[in-house]
Protein backbone atom coordinates (compact mmCIF):
# COMPACT_ATOMS: atom_id res chain seq x y z
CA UNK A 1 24.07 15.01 -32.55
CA UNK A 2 21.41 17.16 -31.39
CA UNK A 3 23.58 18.80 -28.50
CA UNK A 4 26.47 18.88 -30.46
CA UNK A 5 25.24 21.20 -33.54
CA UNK A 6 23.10 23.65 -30.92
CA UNK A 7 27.00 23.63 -29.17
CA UNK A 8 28.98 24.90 -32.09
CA UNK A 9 26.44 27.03 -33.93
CA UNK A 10 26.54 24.68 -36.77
CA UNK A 11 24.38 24.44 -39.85
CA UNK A 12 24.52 21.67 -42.16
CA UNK A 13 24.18 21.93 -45.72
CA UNK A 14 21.89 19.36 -47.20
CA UNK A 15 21.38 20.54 -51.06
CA UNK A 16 22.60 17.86 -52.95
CA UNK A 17 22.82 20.29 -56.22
CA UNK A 18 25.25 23.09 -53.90
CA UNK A 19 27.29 20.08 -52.74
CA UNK A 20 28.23 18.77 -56.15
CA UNK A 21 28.95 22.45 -57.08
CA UNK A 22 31.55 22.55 -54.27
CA UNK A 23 32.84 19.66 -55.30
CA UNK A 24 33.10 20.30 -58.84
CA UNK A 25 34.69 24.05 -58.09
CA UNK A 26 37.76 22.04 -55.53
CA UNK A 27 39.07 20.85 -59.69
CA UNK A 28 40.79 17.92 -57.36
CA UNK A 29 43.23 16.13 -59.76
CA UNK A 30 45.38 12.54 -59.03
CA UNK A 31 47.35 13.02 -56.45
CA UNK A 32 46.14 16.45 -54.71
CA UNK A 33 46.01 16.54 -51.26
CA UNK A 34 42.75 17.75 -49.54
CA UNK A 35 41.35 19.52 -46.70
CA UNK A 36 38.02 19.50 -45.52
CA UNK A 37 37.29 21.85 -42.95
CA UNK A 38 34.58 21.16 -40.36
CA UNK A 39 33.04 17.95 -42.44
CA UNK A 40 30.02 17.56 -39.78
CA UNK A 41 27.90 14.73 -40.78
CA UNK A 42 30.31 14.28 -44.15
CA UNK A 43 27.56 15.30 -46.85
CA UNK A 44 30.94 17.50 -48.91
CA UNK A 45 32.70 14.78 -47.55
CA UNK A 46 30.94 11.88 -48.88
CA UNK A 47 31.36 12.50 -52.75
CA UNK A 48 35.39 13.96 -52.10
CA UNK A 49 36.85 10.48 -50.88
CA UNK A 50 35.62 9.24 -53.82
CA UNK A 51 37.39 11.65 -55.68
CA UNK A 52 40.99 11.37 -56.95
CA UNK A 53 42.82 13.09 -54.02
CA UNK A 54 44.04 12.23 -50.59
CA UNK A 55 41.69 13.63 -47.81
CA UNK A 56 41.97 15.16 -44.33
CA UNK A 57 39.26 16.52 -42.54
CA UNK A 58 39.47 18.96 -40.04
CA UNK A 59 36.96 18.38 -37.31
CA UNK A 60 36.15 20.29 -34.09
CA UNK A 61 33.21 18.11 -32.52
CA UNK A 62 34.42 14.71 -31.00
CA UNK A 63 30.68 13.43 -31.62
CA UNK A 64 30.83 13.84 -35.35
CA UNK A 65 34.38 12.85 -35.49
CA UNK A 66 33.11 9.17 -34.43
CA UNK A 67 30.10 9.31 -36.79
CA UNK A 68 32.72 10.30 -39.37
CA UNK A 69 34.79 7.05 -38.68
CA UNK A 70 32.10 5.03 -38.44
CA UNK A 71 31.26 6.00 -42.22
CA UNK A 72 34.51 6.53 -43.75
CA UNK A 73 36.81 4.49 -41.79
CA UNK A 74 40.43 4.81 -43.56
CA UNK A 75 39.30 6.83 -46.69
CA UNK A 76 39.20 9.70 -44.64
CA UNK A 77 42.08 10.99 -41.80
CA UNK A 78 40.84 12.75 -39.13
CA UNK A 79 41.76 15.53 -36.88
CA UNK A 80 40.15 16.14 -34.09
CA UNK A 81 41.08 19.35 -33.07
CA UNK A 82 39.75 23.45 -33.98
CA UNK A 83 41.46 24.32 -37.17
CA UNK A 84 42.33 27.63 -36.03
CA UNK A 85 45.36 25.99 -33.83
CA UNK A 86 46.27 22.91 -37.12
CA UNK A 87 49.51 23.63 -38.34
CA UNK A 88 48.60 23.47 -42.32
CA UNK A 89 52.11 22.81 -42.75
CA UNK A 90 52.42 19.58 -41.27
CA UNK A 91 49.15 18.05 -42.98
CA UNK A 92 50.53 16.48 -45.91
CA UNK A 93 54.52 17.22 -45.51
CA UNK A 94 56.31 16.10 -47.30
CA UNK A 95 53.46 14.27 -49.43
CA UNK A 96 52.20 16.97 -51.49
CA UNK A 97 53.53 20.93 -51.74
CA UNK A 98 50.65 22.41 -52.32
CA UNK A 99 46.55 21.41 -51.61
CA UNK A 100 43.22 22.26 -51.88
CA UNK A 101 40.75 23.29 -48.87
CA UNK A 102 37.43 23.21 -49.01
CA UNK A 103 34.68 23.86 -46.08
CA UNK A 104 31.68 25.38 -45.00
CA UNK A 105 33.19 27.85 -42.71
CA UNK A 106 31.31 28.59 -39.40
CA UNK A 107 30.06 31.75 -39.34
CA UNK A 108 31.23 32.90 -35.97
CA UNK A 109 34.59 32.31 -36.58
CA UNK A 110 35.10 32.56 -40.43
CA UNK A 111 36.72 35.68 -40.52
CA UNK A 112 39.71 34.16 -37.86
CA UNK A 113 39.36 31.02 -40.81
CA UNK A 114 39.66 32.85 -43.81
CA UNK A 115 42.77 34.59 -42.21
CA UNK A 116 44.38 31.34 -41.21
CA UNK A 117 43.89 30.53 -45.25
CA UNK A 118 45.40 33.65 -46.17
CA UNK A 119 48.63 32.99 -43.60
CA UNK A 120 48.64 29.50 -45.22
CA UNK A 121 48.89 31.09 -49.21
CA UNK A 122 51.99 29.18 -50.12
CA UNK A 123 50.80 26.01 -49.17
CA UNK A 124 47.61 26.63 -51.05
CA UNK A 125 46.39 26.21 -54.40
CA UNK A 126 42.89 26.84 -54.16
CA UNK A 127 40.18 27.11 -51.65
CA UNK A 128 36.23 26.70 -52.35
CA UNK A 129 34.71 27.84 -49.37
CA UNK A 130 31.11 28.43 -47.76
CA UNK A 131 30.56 32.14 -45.99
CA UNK A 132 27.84 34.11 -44.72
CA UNK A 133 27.03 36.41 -48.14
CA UNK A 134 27.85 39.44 -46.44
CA UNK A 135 31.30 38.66 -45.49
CA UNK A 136 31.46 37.07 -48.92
CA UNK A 137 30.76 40.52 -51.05
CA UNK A 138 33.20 42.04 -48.50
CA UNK A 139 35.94 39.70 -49.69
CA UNK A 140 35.43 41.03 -53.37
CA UNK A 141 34.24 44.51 -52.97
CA UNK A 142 36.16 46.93 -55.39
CA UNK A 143 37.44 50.28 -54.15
CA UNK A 144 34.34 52.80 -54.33
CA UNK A 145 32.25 49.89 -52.57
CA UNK A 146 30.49 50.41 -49.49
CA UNK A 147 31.78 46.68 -48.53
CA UNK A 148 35.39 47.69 -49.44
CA UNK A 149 37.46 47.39 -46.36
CA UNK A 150 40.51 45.89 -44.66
CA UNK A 151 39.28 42.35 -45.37
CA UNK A 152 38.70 43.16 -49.55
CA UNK A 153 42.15 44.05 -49.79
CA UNK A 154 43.62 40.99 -47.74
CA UNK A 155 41.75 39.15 -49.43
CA UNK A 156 42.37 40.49 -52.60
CA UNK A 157 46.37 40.97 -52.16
CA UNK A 158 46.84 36.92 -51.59
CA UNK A 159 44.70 35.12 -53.98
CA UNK A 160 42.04 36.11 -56.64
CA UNK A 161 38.39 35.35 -55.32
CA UNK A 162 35.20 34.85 -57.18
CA UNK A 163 32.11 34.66 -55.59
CA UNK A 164 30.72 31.10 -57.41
CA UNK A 165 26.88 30.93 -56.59
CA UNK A 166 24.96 31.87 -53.07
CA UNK A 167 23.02 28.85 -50.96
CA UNK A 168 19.22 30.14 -49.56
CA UNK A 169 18.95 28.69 -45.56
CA UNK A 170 16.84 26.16 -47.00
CA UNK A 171 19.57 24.42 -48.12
CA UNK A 172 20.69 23.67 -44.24
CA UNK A 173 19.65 21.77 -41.18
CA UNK A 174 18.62 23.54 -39.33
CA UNK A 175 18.11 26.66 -41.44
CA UNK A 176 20.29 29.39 -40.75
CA UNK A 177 18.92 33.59 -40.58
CA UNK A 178 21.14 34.42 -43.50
CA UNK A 179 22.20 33.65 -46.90
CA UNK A 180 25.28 32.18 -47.67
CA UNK A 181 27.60 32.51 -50.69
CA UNK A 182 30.72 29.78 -52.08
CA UNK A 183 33.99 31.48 -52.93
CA UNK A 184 36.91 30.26 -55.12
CA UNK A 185 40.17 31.40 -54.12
CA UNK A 186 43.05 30.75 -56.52
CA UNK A 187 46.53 31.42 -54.95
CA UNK A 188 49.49 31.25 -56.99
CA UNK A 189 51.35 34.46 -58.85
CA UNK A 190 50.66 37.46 -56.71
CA UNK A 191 48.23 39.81 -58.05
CA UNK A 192 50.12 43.18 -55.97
CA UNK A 193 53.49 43.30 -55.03
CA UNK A 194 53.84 45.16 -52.10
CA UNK A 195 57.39 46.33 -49.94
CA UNK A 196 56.22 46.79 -46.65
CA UNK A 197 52.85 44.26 -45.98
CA UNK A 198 53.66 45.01 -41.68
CA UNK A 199 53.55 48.95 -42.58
CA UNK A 200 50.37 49.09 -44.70
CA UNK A 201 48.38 46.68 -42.76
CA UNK A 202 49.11 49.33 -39.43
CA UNK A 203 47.83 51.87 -42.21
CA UNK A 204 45.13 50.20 -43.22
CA UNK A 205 43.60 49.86 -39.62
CA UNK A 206 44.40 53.54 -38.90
CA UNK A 207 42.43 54.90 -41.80
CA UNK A 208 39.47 52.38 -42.09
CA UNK A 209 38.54 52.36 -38.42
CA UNK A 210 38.11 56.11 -38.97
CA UNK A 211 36.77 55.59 -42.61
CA UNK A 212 34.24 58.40 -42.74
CA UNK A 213 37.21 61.30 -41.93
CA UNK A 214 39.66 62.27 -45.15
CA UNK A 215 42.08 60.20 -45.83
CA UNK A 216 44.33 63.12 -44.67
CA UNK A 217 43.25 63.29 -41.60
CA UNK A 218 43.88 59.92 -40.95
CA UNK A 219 47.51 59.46 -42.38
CA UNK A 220 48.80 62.60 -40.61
CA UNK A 221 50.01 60.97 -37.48
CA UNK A 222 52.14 58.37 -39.95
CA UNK A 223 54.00 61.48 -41.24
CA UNK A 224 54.37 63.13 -37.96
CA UNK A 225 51.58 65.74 -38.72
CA UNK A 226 53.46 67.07 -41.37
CA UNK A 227 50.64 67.99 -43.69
CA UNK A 228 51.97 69.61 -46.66
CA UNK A 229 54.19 65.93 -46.41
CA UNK A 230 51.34 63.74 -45.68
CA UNK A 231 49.13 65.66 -48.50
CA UNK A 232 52.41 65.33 -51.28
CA UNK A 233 52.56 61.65 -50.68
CA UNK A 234 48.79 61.18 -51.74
CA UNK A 235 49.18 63.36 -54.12
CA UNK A 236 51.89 61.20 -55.70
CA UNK A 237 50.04 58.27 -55.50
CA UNK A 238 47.12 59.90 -57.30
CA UNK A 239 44.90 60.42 -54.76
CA UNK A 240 43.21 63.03 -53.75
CA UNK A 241 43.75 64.30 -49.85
CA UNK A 242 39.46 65.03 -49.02
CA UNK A 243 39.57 60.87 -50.74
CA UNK A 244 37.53 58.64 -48.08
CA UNK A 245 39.82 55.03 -47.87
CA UNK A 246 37.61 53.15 -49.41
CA UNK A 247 38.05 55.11 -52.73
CA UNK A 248 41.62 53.74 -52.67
CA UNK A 249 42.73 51.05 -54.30
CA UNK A 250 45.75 48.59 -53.54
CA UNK A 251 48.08 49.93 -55.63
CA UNK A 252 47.67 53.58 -54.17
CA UNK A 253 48.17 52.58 -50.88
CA UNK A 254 51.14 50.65 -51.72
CA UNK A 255 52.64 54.24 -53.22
CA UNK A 256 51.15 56.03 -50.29
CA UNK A 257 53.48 53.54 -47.99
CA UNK A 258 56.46 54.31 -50.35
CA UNK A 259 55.76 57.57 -49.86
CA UNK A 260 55.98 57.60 -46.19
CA UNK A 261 59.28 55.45 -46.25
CA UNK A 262 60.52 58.14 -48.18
CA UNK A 263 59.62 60.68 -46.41
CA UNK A 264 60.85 58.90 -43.08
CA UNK A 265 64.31 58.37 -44.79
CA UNK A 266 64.31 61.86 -45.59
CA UNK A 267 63.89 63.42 -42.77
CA UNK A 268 64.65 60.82 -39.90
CA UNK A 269 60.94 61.57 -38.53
CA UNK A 270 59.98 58.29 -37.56
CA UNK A 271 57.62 58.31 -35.10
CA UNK A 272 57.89 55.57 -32.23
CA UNK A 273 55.70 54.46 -29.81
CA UNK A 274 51.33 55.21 -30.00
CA UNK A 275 48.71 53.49 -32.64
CA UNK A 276 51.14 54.59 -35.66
């Protein structure tokens, strides 16, 4: 397997102690349906088909996929395929309405994973997953954080995420160069409602790929460089207009996009075409 793991980048975790914590976090009940995602030589994978639920694992690598079946035979279904093109939807249907993923996310591609979760919220009850620690603290930063960004309030907007414990690169083979952290993420109720999610995701990537200019600055375009506009609707959504975006929280720029619908309706300046 050798080949395989140098391949796909992949480290596998080998703490017994982290593994049961995983486990333990997932809360799978009777009838739950499971995910694994990426189950590699099965070491997360070996104490959940034991467990109460029904369990599908995810599974890139056609090498491991016949260890896997070799192991588990028909306590665990398979897919063979990358998990970024599974339809979620059509895993359980109509078994279960909601289930559980869990996974040690590969680090090249978790952010294009976690995002696939996210899209996947209604079908979700939880998630317990494995992530680089940096991308992890990103995924909870609070406004006023240097790791606040784009990804925080995604993150934060679907589901509510705790950061559970972190795993040292000892606890892989091989080792990896960084530390890794496990996140719960508990969908359900949303924690934000929010009109427009199209209209302030374009705003979010205007202002936080330009994060070190004022937030005026930024959102001038969306109000067709109408300042003393742009500068009212902050205002109203109690923010200041020299405010960096990552001082802002959800909620303001949820009244910041109400704002500009407002002012659009108002005065039929809606600009078309460009970044905004």
């Amino acid at each position: 397997m050798k080949n395989s793991r140098q391949r796909l980048s992949q480290h596998f975790l080998t703490d017994h102690g982290a593994i049961r914590r995983i486990v333990d976090a997932a809360s799978v009940q009777e009838g739950d349906g499971v995910v694994e995602v990426g189950p590699g030589k099965g070491a997360l994978t070996e104490l959940l088909v034991e467990g109460p639920g029904t369990l599908v694992g995810i599974e890139l690598d056609s090498i491991l996929c016949t260890h896997l079946r070799k192991r588990f035979g028909n306590r665990l279904t398979l897919i063979n395929k990358d998990v970024l093109e599974v339809d979620f939807s059509t895993v359980f249907l109509p078994a279960t309405d909601r289930f559980i993923l869990v996974g040690n996310l590969p680090y090249h591609v978790s952010g294009a994973i976690i995002e696939k979760i996210l899209e996947a919220r209604d079908l979700l009850s939880r998630a317990v997953v494995m992530v680089q620690r940096e991308v992890a603290h990103r995924m909870i930063a609070a406004p006023g954080k240097k790791d606040y960004g784009i990804l925080s309030i995604a993150v934060q907007l679907h589901c509510s995420p705790s950061i559970l414990f972190e795993v040292p690169p000892s606890s892989f083979d091989p080792e990896p160069k960084v530390h890794s952290s496990v996140l719960r993420l508990d969908f359900g109720a949303s924690r934000y409602s929010v009109t427009d999610e199209r209209l302030l995701f374009k705003m979010l990537r205007q202002v936080f790929t330009q994060r070190r200019k004022m937030i005026k600055n930024t959102l001038a375009p969306f109000f067709s460089d109408d300042a003393l506009a742009c500068e009212q609707a902050l205002l109203d959504a109690g923010v200041h207009p020299t405010d960096r975006p990552e001082m802002i929280s959800i909620p303001q720029f949820e009244d910041i996009c109400k704002g500009l619908a407002s002012f659009r309706n108002s005065s039929g300046k809606v600009r078309t075409g460009g970044s905004v």
